[in-house]
N, C-alpha and C. Protein backbone atom coordinates (compact mmCIF):
# COMPACT_ATOMS: atom_id res chain seq x y z
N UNK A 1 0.85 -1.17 0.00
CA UNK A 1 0.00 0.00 0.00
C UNK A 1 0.90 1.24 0.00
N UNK A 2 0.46 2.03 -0.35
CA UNK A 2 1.59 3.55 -1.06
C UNK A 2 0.94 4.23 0.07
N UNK A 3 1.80 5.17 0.73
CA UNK A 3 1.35 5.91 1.47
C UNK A 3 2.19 7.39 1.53
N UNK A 4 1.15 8.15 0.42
CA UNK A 4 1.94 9.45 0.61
C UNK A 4 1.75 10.48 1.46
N UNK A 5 2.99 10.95 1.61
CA UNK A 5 2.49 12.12 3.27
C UNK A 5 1.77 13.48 2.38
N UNK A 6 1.40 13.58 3.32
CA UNK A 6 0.74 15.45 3.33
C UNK A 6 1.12 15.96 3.83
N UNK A 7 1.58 17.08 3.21
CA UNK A 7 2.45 18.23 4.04
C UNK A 7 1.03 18.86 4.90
N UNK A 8 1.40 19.17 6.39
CA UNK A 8 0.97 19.79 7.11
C UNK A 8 0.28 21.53 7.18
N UNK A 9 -1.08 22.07 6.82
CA UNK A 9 -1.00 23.44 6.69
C UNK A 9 -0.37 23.94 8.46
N UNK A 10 0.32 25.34 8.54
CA UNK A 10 0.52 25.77 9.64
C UNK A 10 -0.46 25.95 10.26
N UNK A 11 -0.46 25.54 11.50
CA UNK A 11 -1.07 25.97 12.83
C UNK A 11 -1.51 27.88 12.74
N UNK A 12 -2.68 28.06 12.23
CA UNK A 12 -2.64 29.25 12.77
C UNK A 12 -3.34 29.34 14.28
N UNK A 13 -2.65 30.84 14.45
CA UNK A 13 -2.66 31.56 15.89
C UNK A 13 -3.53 32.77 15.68
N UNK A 14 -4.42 33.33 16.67
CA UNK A 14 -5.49 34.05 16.45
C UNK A 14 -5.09 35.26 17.69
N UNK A 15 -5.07 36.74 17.62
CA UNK A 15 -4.88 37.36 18.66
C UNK A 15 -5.69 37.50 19.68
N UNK A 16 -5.72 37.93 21.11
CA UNK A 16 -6.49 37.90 21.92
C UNK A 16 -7.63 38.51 21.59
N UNK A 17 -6.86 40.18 20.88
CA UNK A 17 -8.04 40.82 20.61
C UNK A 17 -9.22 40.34 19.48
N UNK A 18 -8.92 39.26 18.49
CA UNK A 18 -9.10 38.89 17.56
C UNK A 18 -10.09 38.18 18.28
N UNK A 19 -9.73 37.41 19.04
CA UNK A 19 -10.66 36.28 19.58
C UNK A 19 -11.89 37.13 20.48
N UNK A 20 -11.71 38.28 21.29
CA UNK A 20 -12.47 38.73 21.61
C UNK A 20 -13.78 39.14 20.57
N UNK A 21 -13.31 39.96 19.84
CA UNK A 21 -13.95 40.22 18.41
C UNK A 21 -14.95 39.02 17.59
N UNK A 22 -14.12 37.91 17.66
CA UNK A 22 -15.30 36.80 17.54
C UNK A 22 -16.26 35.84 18.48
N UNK A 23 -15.41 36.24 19.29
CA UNK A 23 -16.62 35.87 20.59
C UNK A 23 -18.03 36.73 20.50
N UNK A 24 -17.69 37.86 20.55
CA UNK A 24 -18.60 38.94 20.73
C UNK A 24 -19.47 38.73 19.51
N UNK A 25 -19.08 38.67 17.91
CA UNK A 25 -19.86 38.33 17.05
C UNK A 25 -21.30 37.31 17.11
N UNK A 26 -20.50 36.37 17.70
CA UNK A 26 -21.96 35.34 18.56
C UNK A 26 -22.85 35.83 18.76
N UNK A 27 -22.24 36.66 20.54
CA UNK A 27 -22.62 37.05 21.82
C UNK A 27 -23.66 38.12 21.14
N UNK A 28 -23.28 39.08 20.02
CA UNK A 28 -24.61 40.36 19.88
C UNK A 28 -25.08 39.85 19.02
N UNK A 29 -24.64 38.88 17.98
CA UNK A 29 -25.84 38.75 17.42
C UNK A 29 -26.44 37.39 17.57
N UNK A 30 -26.45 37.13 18.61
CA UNK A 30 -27.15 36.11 18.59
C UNK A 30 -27.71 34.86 17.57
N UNK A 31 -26.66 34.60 16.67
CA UNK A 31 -26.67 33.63 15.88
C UNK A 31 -25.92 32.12 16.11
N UNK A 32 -26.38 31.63 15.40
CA UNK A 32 -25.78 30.33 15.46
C UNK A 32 -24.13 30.29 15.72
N UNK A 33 -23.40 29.22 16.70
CA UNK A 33 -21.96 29.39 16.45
C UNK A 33 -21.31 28.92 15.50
N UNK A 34 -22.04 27.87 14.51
CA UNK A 34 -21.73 27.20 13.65
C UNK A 34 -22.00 27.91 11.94
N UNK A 35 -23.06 28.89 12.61
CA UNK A 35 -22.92 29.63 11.30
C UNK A 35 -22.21 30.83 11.40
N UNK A 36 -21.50 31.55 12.41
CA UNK A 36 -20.62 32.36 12.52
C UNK A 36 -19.08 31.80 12.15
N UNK A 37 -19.02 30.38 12.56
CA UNK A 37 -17.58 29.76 12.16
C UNK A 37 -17.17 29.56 11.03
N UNK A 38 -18.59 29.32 10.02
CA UNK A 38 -18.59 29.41 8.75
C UNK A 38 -18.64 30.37 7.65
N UNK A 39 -18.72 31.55 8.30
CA UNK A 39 -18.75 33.20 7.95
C UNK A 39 -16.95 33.36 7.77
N UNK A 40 -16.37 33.00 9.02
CA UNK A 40 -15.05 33.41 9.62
C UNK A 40 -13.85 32.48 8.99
N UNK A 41 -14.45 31.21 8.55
CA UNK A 41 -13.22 30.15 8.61
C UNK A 41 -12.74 30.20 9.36
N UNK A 42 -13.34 29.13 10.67
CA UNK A 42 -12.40 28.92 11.96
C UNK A 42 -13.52 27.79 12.14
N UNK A 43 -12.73 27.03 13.33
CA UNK A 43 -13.43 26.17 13.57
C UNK A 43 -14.47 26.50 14.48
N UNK A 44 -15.32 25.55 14.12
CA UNK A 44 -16.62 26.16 15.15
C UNK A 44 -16.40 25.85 16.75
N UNK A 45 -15.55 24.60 17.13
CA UNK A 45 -15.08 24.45 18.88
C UNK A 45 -14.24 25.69 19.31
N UNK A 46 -13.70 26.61 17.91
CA UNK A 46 -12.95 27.40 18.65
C UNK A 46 -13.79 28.56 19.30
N UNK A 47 -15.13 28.46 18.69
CA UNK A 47 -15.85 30.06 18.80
C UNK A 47 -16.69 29.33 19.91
N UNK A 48 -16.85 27.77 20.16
CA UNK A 48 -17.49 27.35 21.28
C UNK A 48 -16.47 27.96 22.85
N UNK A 49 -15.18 27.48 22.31
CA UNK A 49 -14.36 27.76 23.57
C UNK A 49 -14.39 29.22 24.29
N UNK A 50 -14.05 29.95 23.07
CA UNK A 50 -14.19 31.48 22.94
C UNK A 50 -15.11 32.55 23.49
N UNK A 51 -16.80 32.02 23.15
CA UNK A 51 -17.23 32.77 24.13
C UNK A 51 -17.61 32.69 25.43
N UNK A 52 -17.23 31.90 26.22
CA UNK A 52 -17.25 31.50 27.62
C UNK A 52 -15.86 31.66 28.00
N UNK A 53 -15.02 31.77 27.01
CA UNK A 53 -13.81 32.02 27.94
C UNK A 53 -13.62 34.13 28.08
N UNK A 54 -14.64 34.85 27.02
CA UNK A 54 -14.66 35.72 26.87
C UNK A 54 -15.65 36.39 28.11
N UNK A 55 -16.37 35.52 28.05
CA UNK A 55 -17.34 36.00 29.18
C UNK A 55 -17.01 35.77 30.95
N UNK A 56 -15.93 34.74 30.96
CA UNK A 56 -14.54 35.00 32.24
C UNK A 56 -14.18 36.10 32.47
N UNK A 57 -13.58 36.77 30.72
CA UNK A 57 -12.64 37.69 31.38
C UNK A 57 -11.40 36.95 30.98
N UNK A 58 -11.17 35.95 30.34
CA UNK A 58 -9.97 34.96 30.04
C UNK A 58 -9.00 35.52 28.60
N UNK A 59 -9.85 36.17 27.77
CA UNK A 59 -9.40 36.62 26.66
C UNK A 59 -8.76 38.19 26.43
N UNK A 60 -9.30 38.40 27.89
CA UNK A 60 -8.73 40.67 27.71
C UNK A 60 -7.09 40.06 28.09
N UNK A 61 -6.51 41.06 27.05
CA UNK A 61 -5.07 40.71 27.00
C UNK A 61 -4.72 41.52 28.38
N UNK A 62 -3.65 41.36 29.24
CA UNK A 62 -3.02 41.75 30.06
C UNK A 62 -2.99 42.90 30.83
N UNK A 63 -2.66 43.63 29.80
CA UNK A 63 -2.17 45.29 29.55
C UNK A 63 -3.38 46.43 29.32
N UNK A 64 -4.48 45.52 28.95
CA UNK A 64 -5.69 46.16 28.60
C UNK A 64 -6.31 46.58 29.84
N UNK A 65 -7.11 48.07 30.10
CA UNK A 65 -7.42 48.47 31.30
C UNK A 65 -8.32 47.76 31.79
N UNK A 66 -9.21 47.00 30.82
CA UNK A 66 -10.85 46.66 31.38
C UNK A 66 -10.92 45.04 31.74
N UNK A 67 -9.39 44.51 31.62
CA UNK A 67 -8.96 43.60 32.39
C UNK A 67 -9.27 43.53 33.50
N UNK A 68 -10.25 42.29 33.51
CA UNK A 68 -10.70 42.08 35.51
C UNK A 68 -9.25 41.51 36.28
N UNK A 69 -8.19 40.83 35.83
CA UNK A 69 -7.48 40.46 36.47
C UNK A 69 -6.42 41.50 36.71
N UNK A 70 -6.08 42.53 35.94
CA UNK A 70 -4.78 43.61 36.40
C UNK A 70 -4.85 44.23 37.46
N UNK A 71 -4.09 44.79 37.89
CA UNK A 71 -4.09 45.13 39.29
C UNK A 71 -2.87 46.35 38.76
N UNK A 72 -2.90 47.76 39.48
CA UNK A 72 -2.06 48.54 39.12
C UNK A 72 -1.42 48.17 40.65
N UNK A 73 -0.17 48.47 40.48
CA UNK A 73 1.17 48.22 41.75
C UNK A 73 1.72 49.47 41.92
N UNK A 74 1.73 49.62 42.96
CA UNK A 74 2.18 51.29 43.26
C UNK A 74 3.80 51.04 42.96
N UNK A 75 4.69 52.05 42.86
CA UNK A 75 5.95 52.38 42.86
C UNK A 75 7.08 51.45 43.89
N UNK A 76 6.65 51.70 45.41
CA UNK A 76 6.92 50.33 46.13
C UNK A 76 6.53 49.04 46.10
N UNK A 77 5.57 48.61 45.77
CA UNK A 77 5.42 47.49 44.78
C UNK A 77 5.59 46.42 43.98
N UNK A 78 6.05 47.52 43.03
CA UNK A 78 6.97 47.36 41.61
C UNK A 78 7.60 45.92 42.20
N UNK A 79 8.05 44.92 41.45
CA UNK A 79 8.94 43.88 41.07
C UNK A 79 10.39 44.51 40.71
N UNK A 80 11.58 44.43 41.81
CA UNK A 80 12.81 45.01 41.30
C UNK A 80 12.91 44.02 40.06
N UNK A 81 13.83 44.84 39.20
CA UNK A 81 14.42 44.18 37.83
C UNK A 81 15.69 43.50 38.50
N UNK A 82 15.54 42.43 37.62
CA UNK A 82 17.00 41.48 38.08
C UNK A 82 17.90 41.78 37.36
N UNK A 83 18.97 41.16 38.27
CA UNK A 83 20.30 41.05 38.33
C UNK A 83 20.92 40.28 36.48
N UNK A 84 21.61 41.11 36.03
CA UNK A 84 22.29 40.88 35.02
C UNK A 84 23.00 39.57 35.13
């Protein structure tokens, strides 16, 4: 039996904000997730994962203010920078 390989397409990677953006697509309009995945080309488990992880609070990137998890650190605080 012949067995030829298939080259692999790359793994794509989606940005936080990106993913927010399609979460939310769902979330306002209230459509199907399976017909939003098919609008987008993505998989539809990803837009399953997506808006419940959006609705955590799991997807606001870091740095973003409206991040439930950031916390501003006063000056004493701060994390000294290490040692070279």
């Amino acid at each position: 039996m012949d067995r030829t390989r298939r080259t692999a397409c790359p793994r794509r990677s989606y940005s936080p904000e990106y993913r927010v953006e399609m979460a939310h697509r769902v979330i306002d309009s209230g459509r199907p997730v399976r017909e939003v995945a098919r609008e987008l080309d993505v998989h539809e488990n990803l837009l399953h994962k997506w808006v419940p992880e959006d609705a955590a609070g799991w997807l606001r990137p870091a740095r973003s203010p409206d991040y439930r998890g950031a916390q501003q650190l006063s000056a004493d605080e701060a994390p000294a920078e290490c040692p070279a």
